[in-house]
N, C-alpha and C. Protein backbone atom coordinates (compact mmCIF):
# COMPACT_ATOMS: atom_id res chain seq x y z
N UNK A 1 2.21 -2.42 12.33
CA UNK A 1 3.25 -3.38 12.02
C UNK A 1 2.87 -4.23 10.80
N UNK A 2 1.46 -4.80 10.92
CA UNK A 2 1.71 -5.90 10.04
C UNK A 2 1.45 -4.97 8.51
N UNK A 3 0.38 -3.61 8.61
CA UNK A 3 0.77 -2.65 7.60
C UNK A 3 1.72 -2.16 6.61
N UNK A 4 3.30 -2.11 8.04
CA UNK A 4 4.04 -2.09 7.20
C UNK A 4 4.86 -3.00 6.39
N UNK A 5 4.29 -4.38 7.34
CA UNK A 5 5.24 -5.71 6.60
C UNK A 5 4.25 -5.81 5.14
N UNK A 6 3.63 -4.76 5.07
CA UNK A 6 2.36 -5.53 3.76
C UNK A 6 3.25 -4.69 2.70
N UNK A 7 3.27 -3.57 3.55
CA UNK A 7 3.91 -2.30 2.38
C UNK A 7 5.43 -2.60 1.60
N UNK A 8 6.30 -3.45 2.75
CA UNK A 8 7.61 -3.59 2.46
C UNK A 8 7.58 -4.41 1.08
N UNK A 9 6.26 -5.57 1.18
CA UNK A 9 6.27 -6.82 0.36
C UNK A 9 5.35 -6.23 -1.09
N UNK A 10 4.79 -5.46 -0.84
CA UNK A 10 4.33 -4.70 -1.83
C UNK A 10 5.88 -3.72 -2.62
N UNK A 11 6.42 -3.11 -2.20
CA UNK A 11 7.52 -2.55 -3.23
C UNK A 11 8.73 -2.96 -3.48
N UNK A 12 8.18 -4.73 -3.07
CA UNK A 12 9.57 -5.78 -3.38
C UNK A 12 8.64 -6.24 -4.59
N UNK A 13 7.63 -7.29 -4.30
CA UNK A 13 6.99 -8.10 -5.68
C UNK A 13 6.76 -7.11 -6.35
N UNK A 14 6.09 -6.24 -5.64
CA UNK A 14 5.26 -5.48 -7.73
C UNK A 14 6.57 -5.44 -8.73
N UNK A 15 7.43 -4.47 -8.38
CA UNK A 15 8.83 -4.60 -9.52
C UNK A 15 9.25 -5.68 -9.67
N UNK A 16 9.07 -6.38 -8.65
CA UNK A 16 9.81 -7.68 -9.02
C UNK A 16 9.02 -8.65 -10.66
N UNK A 17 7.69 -8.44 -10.18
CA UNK A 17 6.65 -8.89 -10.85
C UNK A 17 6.73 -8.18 -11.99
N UNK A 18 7.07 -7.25 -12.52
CA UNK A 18 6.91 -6.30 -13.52
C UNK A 18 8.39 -5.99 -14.34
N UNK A 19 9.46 -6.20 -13.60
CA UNK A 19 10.38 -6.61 -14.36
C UNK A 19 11.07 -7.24 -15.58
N UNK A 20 10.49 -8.55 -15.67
CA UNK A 20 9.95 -8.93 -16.54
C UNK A 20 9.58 -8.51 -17.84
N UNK A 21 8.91 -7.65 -17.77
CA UNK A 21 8.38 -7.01 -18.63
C UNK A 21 8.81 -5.57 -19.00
N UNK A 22 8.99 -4.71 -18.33
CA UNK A 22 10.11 -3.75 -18.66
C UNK A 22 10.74 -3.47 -17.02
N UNK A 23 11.89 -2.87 -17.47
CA UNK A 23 12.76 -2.46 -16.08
C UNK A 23 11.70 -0.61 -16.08
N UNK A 24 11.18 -0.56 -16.88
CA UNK A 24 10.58 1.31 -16.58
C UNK A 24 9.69 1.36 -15.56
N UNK A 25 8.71 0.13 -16.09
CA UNK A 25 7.69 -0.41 -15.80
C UNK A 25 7.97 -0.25 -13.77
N UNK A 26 9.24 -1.11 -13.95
CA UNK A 26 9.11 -1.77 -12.07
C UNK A 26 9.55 -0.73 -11.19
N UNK A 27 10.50 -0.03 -12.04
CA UNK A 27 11.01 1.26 -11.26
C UNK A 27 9.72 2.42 -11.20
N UNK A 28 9.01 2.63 -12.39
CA UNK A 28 7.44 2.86 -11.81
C UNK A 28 6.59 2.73 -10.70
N UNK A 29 6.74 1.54 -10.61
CA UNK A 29 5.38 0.91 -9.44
C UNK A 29 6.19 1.53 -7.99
N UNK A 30 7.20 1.40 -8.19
CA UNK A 30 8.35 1.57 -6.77
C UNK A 30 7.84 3.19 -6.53
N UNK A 31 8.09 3.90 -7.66
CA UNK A 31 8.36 5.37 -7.45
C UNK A 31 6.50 5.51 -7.42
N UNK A 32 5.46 5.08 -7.71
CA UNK A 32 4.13 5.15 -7.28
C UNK A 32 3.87 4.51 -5.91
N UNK A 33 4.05 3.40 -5.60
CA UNK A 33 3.96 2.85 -4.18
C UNK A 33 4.85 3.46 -3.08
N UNK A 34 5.71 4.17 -3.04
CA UNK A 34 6.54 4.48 -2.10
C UNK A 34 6.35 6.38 -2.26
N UNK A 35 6.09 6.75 -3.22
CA UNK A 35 6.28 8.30 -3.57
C UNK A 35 4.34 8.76 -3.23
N UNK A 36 3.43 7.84 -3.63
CA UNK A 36 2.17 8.82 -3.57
C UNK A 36 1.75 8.67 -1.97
N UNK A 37 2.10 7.85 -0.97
CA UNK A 37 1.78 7.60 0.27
C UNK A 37 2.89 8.72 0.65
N UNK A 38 4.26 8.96 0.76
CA UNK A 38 4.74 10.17 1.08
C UNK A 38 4.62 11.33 0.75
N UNK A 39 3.76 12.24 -0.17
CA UNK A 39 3.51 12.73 -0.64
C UNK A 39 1.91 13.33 0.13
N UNK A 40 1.10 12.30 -0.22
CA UNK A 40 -0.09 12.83 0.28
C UNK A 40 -0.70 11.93 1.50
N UNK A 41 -1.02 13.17 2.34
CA UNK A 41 -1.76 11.92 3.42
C UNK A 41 -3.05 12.42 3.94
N UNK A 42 -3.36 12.45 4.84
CA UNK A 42 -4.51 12.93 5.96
C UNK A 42 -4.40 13.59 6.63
N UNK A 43 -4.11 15.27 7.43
CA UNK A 43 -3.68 15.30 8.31
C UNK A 43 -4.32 15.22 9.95
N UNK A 44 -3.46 14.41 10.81
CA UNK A 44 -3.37 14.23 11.59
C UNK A 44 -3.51 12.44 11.78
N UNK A 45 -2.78 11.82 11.09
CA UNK A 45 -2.37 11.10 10.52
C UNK A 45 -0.95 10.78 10.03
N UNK A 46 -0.32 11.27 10.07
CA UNK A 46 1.06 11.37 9.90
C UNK A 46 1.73 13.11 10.68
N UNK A 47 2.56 12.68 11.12
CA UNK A 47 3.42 13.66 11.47
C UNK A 47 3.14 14.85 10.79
N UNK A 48 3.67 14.64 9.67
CA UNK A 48 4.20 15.83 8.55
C UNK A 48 3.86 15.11 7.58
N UNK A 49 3.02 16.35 6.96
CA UNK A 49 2.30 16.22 5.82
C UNK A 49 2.60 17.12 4.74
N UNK A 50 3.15 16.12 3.95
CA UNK A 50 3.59 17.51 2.06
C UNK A 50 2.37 18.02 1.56
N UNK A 51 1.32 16.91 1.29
CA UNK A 51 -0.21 17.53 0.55
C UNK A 51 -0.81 17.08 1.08
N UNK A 52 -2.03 17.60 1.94
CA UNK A 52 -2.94 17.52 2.59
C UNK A 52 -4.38 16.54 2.07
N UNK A 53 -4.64 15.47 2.03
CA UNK A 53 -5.60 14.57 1.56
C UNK A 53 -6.98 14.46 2.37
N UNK A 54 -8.10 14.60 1.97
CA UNK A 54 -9.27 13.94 2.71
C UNK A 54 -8.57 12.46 3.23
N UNK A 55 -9.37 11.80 4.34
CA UNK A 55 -9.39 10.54 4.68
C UNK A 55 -9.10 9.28 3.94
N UNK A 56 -10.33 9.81 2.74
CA UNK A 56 -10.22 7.90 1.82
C UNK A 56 -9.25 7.98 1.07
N UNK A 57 -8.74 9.60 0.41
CA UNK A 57 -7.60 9.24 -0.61
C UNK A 57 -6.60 9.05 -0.16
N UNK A 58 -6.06 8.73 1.84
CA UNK A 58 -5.19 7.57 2.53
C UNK A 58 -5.60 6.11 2.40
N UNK A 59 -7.06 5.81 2.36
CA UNK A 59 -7.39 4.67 2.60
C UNK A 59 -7.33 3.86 1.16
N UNK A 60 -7.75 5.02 0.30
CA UNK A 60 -7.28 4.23 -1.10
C UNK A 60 -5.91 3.97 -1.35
N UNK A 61 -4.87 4.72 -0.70
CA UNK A 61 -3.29 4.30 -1.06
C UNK A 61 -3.11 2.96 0.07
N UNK A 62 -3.64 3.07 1.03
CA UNK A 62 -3.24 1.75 1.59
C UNK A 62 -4.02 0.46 0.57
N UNK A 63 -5.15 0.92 0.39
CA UNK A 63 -5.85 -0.54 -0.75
C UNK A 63 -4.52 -0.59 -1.68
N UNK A 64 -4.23 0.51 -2.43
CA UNK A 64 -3.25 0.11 -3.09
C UNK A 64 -2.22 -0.84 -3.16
N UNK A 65 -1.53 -0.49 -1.77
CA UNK A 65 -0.43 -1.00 -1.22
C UNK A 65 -0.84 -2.46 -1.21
N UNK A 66 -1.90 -3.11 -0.42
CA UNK A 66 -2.49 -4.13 0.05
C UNK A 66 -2.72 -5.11 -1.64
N UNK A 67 -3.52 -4.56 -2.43
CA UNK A 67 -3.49 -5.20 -3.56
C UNK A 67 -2.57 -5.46 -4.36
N UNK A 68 -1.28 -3.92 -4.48
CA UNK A 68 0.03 -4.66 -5.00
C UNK A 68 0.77 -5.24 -4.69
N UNK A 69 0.57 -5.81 -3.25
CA UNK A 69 1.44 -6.83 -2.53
C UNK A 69 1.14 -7.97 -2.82
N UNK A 70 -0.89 -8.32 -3.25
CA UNK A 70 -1.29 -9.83 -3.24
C UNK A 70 -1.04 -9.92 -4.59
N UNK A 71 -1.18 -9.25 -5.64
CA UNK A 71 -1.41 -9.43 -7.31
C UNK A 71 0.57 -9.80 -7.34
N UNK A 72 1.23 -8.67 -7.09
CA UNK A 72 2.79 -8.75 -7.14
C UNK A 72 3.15 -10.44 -6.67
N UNK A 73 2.74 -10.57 -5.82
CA UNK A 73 3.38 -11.74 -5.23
C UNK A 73 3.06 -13.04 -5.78
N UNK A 74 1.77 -13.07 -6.68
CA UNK A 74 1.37 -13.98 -7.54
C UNK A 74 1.90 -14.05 -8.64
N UNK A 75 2.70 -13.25 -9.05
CA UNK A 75 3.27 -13.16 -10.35
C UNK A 75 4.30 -13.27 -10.60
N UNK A 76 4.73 -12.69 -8.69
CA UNK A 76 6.46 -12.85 -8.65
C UNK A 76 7.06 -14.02 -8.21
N UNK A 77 6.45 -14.98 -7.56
CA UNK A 77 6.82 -15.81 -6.30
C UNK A 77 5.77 -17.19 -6.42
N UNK A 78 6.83 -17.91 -5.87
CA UNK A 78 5.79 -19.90 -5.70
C UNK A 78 4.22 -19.56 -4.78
N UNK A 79 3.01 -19.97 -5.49
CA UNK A 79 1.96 -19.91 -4.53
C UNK A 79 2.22 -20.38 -2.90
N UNK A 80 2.82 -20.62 -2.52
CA UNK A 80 2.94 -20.70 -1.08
C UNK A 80 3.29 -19.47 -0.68
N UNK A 81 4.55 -19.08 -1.02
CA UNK A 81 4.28 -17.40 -0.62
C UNK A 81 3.40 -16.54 -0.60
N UNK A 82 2.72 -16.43 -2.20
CA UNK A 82 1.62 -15.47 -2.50
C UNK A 82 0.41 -16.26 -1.47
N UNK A 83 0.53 -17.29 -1.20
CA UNK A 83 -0.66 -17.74 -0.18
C UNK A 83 -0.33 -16.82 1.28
N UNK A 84 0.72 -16.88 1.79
CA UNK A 84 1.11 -16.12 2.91
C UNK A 84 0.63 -14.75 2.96
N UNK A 85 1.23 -13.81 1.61
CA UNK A 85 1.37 -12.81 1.31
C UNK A 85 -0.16 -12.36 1.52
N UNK A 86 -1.36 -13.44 0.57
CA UNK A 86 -2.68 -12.88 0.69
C UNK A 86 -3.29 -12.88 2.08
N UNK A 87 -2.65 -13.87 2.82
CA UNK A 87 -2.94 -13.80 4.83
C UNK A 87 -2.46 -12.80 5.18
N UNK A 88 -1.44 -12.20 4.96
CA UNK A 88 -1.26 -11.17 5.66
C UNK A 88 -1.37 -10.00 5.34
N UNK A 89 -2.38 -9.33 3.48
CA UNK A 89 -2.71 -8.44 3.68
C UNK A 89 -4.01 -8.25 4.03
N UNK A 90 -4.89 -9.92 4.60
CA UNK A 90 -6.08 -9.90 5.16
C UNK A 90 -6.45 -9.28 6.33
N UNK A 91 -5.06 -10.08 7.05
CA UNK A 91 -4.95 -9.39 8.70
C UNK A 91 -4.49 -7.97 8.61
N UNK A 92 -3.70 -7.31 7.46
CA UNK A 92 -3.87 -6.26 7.80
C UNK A 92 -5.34 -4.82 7.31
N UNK A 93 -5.91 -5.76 6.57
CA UNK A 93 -7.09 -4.96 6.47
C UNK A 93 -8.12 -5.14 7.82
N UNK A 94 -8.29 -6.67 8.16
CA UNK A 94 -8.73 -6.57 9.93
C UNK A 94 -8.14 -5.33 10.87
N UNK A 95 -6.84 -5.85 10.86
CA UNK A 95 -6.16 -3.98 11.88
C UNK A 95 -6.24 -2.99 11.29
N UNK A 96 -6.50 -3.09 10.40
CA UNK A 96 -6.46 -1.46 9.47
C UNK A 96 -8.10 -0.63 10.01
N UNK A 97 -9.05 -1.44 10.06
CA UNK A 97 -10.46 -1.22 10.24
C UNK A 97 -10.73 0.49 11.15
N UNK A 98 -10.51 0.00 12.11
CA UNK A 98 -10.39 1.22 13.16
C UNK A 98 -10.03 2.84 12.74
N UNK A 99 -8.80 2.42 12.21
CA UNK A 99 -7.99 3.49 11.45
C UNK A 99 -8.81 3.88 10.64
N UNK A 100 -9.30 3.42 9.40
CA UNK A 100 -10.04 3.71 8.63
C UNK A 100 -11.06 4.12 8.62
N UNK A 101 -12.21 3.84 9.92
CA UNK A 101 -13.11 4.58 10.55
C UNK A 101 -12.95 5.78 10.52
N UNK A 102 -11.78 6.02 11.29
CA UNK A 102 -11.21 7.24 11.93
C UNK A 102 -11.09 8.37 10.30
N UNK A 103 -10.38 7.57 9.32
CA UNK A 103 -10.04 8.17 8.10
C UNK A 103 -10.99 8.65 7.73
N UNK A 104 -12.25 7.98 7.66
CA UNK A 104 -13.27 8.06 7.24
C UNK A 104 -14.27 9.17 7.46
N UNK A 105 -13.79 9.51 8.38
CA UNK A 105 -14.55 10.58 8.88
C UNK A 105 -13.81 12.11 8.90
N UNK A 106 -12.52 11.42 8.27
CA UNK A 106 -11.56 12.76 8.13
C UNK A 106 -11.62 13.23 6.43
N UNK A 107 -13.09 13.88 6.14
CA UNK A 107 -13.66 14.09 5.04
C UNK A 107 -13.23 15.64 4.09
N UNK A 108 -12.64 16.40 5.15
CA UNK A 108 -11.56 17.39 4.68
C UNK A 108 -10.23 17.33 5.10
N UNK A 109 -9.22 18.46 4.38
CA UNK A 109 -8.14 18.40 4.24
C UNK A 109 -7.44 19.16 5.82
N UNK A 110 -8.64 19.88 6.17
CA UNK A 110 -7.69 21.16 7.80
C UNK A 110 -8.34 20.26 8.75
């Protein structure tokens, strides 16, 4: 849950944050944050899997996610938000832990 509230707030600020600066740019981050996590995962880890990933190159798309939610939200939004925003992609790296163990050890693709 709180994973995905990190993810939602991640492919709202980053474009939002990047807008600004070009519209290519934000529609970018969207079609990278939302397209390389569907695309590639772990398997047994998701349902259904398009490309088959070792463990960390899931755990690196969630860092992803997690960092373009705290950087996005600082750029996009009043520090009280981005203060929120950085609490809650803390707690979700706390719940994430386990999982990531698990990822971690999922060092091939079968």
């Amino acid at each position: 849950m709180l994973r995905f509230a990190t993810e939602l707030v991640a492919w709202v600020a980053t474009p939002w944050a990047l807008a600004g600066r070009s519209w290519l740019l934000a529609v970018l981050s969207v079609v990278v944050l939302i397209g390389l996590p569907t695309c590639f995962a772990t398997p047994g880890d998701k349902a259904k899997v398009i490309v088959a990933v070792p463990g960390w190159v899931t755990i690196l798309l969630v860092v992803l996610q997690l960092v373009a939610a705290v950087v996005g939200s600082w750029f996009a939004w009043p520090a009280w938000a981005a203060v929120v925003v950085t609490v809650l992609a803390a707690a979700t790296v706390v719940t994430e832990r386990r999982r990531w163990r698990w990822l971690a050890g999922r060092g091939g693709v079968g």
